[in-house]
C-alpha atoms as a PDB file:
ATOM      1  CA  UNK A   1       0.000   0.000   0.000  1.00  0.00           C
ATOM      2  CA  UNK A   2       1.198   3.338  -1.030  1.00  0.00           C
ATOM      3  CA  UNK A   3       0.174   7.118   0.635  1.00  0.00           C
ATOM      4  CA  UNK A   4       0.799   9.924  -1.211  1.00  0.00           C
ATOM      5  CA  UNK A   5       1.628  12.723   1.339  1.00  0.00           C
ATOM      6  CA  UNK A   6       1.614  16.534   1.942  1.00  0.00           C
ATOM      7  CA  UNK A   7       4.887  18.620   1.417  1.00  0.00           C
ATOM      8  CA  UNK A   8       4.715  21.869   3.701  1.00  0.00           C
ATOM      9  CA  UNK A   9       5.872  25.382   1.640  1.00  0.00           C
ATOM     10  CA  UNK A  10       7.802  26.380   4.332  1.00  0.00           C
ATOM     11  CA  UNK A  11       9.437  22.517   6.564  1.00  0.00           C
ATOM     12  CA  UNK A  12      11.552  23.577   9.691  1.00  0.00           C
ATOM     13  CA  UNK A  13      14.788  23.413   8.748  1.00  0.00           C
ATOM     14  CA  UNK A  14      17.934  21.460  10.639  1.00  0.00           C
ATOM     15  CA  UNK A  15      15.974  17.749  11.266  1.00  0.00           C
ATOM     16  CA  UNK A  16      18.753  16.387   9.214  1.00  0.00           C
ATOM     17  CA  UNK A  17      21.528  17.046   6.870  1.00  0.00           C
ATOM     18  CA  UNK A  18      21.613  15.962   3.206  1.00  0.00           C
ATOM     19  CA  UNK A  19      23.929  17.246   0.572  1.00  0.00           C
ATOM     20  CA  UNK A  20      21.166  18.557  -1.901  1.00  0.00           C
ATOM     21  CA  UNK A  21      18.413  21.057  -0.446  1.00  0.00           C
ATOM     22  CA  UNK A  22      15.879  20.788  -3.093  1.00  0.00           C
ATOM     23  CA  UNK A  23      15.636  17.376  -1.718  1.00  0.00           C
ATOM     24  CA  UNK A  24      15.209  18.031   2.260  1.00  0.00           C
ATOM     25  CA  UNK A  25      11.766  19.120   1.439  1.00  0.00           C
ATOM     26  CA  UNK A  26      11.320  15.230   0.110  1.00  0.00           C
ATOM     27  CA  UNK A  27      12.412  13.845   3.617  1.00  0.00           C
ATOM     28  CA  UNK A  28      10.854  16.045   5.816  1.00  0.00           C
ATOM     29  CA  UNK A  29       7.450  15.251   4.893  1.00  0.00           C
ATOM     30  CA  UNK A  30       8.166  11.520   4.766  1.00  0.00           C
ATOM     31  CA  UNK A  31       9.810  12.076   8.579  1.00  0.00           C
ATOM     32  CA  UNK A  32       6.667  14.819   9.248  1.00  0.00           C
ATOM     33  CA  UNK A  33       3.397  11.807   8.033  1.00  0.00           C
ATOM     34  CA  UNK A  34       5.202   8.952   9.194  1.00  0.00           C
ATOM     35  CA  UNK A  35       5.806   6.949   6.244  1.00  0.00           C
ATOM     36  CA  UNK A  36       7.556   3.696   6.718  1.00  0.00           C
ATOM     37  CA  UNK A  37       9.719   3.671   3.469  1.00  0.00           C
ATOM     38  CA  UNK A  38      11.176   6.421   1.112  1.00  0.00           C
ATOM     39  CA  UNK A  39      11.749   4.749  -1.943  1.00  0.00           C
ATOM     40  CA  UNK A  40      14.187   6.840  -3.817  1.00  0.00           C
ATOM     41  CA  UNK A  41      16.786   6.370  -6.911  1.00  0.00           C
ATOM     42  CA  UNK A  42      18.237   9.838  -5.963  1.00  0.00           C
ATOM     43  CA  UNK A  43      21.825   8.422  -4.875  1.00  0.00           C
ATOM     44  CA  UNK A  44      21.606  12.196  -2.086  1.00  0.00           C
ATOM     45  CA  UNK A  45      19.311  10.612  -0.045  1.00  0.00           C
ATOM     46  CA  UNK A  46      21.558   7.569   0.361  1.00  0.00           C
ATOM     47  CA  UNK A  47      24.102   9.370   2.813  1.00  0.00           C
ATOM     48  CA  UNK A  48      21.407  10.435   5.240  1.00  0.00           C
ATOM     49  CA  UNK A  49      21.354   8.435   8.580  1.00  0.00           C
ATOM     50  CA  UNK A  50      18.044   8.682  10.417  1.00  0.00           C
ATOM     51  CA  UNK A  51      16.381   5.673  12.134  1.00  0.00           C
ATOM     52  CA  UNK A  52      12.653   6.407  10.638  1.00  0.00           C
ATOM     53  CA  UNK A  53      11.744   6.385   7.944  1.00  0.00           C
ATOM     54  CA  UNK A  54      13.878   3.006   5.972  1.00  0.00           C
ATOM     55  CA  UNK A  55      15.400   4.571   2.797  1.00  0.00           C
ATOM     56  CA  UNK A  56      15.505   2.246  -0.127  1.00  0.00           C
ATOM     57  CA  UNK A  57      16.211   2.432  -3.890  1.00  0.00           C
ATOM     58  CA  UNK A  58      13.587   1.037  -6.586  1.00  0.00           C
ATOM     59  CA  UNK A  59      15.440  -2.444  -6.487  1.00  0.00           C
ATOM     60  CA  UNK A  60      15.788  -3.468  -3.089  1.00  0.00           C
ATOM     61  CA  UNK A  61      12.261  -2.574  -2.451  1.00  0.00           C
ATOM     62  CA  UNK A  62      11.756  -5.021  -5.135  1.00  0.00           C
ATOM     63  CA  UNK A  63      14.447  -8.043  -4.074  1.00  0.00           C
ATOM     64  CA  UNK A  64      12.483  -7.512  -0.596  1.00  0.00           C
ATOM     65  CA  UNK A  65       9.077  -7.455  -1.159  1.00  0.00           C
ATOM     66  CA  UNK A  66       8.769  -9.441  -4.140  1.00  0.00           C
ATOM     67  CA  UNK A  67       6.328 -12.620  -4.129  1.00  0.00           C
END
């Protein structure tokens, strides 16, 4: 099941550091509606380290969740 979420205008800045900031707007609303994966092939969001939520590229959500 997928949830397509709200990205705020304006997200308080400093919850955590990634190298691009057009993308911190991505991850704070994941982090913000409690999503349980980010599933991302944007290669910025790989160097983040927060606990919540799991951040996973197009393929290993795949090898994991396949049938």
């Amino acid at each position: 099941r997928y949830t397509f979420v709200r990205t705020p205008e304006f997200p308080e800045k400093g919850l955590f550091e990634i190298r691009d900031e057009k993308d911190y707007p991505v991850l704070y609303s994941a982090i913000m509606e409690d999503v349980d994966i980010l599933i991302t092939g944007d290669k910025d969001f790989a160097g983040v380290e927060i606990d919540h939520p799991e951040i996973m590229t197009p393929a290993a959500f795949l090898e994991r969740f396949k049938e």
